[in-house]
N, C-alpha and C. Protein backbone atom coordinates (compact mmCIF):
# COMPACT_ATOMS: atom_id res chain seq x y z
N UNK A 1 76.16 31.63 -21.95
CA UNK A 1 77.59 31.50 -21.99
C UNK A 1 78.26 32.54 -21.11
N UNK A 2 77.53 33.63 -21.18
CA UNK A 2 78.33 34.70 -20.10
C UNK A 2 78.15 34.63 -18.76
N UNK A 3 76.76 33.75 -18.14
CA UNK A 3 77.15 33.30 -17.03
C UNK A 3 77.96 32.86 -16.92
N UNK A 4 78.00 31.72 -17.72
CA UNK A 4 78.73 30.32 -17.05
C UNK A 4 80.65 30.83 -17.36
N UNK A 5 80.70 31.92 -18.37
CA UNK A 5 82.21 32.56 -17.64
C UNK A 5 82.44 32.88 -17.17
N UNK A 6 81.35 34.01 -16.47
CA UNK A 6 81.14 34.78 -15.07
C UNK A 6 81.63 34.33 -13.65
N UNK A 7 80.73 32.75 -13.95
CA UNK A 7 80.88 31.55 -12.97
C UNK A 7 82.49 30.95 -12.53
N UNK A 8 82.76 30.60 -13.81
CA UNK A 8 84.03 29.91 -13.75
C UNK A 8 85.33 30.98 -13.80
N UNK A 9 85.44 32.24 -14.18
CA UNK A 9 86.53 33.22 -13.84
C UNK A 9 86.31 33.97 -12.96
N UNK A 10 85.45 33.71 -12.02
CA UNK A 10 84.84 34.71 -10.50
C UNK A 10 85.85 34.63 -9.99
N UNK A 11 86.88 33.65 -9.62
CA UNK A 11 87.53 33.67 -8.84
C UNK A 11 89.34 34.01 -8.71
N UNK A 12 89.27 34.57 -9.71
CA UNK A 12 90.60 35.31 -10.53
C UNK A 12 90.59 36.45 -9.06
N UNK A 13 91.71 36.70 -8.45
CA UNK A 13 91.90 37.68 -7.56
C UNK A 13 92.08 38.94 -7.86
N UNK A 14 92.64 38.98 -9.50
CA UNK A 14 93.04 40.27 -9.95
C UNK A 14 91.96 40.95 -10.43
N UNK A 15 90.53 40.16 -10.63
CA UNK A 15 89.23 41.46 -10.98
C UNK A 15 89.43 41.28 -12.80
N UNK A 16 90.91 41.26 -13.09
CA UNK A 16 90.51 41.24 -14.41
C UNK A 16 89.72 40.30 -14.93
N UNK A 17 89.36 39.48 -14.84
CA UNK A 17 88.09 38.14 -15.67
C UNK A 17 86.77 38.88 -16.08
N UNK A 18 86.48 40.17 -15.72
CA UNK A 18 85.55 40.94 -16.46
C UNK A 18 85.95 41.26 -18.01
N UNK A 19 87.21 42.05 -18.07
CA UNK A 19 87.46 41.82 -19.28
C UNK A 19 87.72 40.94 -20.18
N UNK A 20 87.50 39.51 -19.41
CA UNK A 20 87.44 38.43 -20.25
C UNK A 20 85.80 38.42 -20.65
N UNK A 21 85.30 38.54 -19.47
CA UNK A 21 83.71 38.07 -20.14
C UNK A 21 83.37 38.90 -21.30
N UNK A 22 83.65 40.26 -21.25
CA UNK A 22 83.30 41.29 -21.87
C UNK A 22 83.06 41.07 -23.23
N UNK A 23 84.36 40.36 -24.27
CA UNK A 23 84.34 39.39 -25.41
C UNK A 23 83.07 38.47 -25.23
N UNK A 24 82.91 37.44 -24.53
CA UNK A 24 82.12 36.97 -24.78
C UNK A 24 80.43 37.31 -24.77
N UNK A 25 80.38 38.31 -23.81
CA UNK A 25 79.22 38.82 -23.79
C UNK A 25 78.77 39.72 -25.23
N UNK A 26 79.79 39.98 -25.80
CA UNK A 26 79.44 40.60 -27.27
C UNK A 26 79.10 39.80 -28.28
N UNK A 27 80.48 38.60 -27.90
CA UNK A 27 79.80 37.66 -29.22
C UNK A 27 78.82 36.89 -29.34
N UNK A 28 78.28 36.42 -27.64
CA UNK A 28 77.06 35.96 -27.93
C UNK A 28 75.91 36.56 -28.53
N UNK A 29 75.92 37.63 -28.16
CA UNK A 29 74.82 38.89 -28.64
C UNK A 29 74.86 38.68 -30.38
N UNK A 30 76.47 39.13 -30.63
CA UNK A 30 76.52 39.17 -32.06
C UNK A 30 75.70 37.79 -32.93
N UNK A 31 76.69 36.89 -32.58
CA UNK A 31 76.43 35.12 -32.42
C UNK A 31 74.51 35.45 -33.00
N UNK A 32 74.16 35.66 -31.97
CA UNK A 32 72.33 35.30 -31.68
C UNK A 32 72.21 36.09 -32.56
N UNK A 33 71.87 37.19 -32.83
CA UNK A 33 71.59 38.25 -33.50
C UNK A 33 72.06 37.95 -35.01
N UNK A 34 72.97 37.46 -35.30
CA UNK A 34 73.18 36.91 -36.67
C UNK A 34 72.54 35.61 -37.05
N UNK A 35 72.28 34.74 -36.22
CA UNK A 35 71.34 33.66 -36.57
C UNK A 35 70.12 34.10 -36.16
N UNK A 36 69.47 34.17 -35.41
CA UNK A 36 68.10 34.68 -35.79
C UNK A 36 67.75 35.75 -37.02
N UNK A 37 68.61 36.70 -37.35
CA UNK A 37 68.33 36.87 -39.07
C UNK A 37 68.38 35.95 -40.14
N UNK A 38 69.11 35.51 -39.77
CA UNK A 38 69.59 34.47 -41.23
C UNK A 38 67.89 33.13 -40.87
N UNK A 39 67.73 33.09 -39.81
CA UNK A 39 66.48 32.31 -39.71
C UNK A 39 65.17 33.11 -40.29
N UNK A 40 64.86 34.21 -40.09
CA UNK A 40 63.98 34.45 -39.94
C UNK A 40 63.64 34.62 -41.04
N UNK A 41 65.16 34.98 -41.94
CA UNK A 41 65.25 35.25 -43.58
C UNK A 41 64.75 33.57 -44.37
N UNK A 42 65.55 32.79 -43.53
CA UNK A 42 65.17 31.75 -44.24
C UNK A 42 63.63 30.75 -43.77
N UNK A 43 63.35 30.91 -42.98
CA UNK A 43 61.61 30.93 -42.52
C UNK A 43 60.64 31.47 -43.34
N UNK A 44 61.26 32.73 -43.96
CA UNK A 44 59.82 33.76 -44.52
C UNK A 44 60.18 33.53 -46.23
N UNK A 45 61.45 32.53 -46.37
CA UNK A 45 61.53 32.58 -48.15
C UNK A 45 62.11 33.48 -48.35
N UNK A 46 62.57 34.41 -47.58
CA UNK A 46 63.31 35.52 -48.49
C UNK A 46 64.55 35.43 -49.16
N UNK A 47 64.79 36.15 -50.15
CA UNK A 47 66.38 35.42 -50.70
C UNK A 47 67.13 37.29 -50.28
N UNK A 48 68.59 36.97 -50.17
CA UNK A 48 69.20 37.57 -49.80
C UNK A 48 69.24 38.97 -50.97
N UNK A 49 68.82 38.40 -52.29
CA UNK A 49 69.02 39.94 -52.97
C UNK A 49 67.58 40.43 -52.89
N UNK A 50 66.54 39.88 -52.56
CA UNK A 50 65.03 40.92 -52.44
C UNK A 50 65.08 41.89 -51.11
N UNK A 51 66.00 41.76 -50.51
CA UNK A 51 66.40 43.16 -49.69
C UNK A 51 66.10 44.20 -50.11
């Protein structure tokens, strides 16, 4: 996803479209990083209170 904003706001003259990606480059991270726990939790059987 942060390419393809990379891609499509490249051409903003003012430079600012970095600080657009910037959001998205976090939330994908966040995004992924919160589903692959919640998978991996729910793959291995674990329940959320045996933490």
């Amino acid at each position: 996803m942060t390419v393809a904003a990379w891609c499509d706001w490249s051409d903003d003259s003012t430079g600012l479209f970095v600080i657009g990606v910037a959001p998205v480059l976090h939330g994908s991270l966040f995004a992924t990083a919160l589903v692959s726990t919640l998978v991996r939790h729910v793959a291995r059987g674990a329940r959320w209170a045996d933490r």
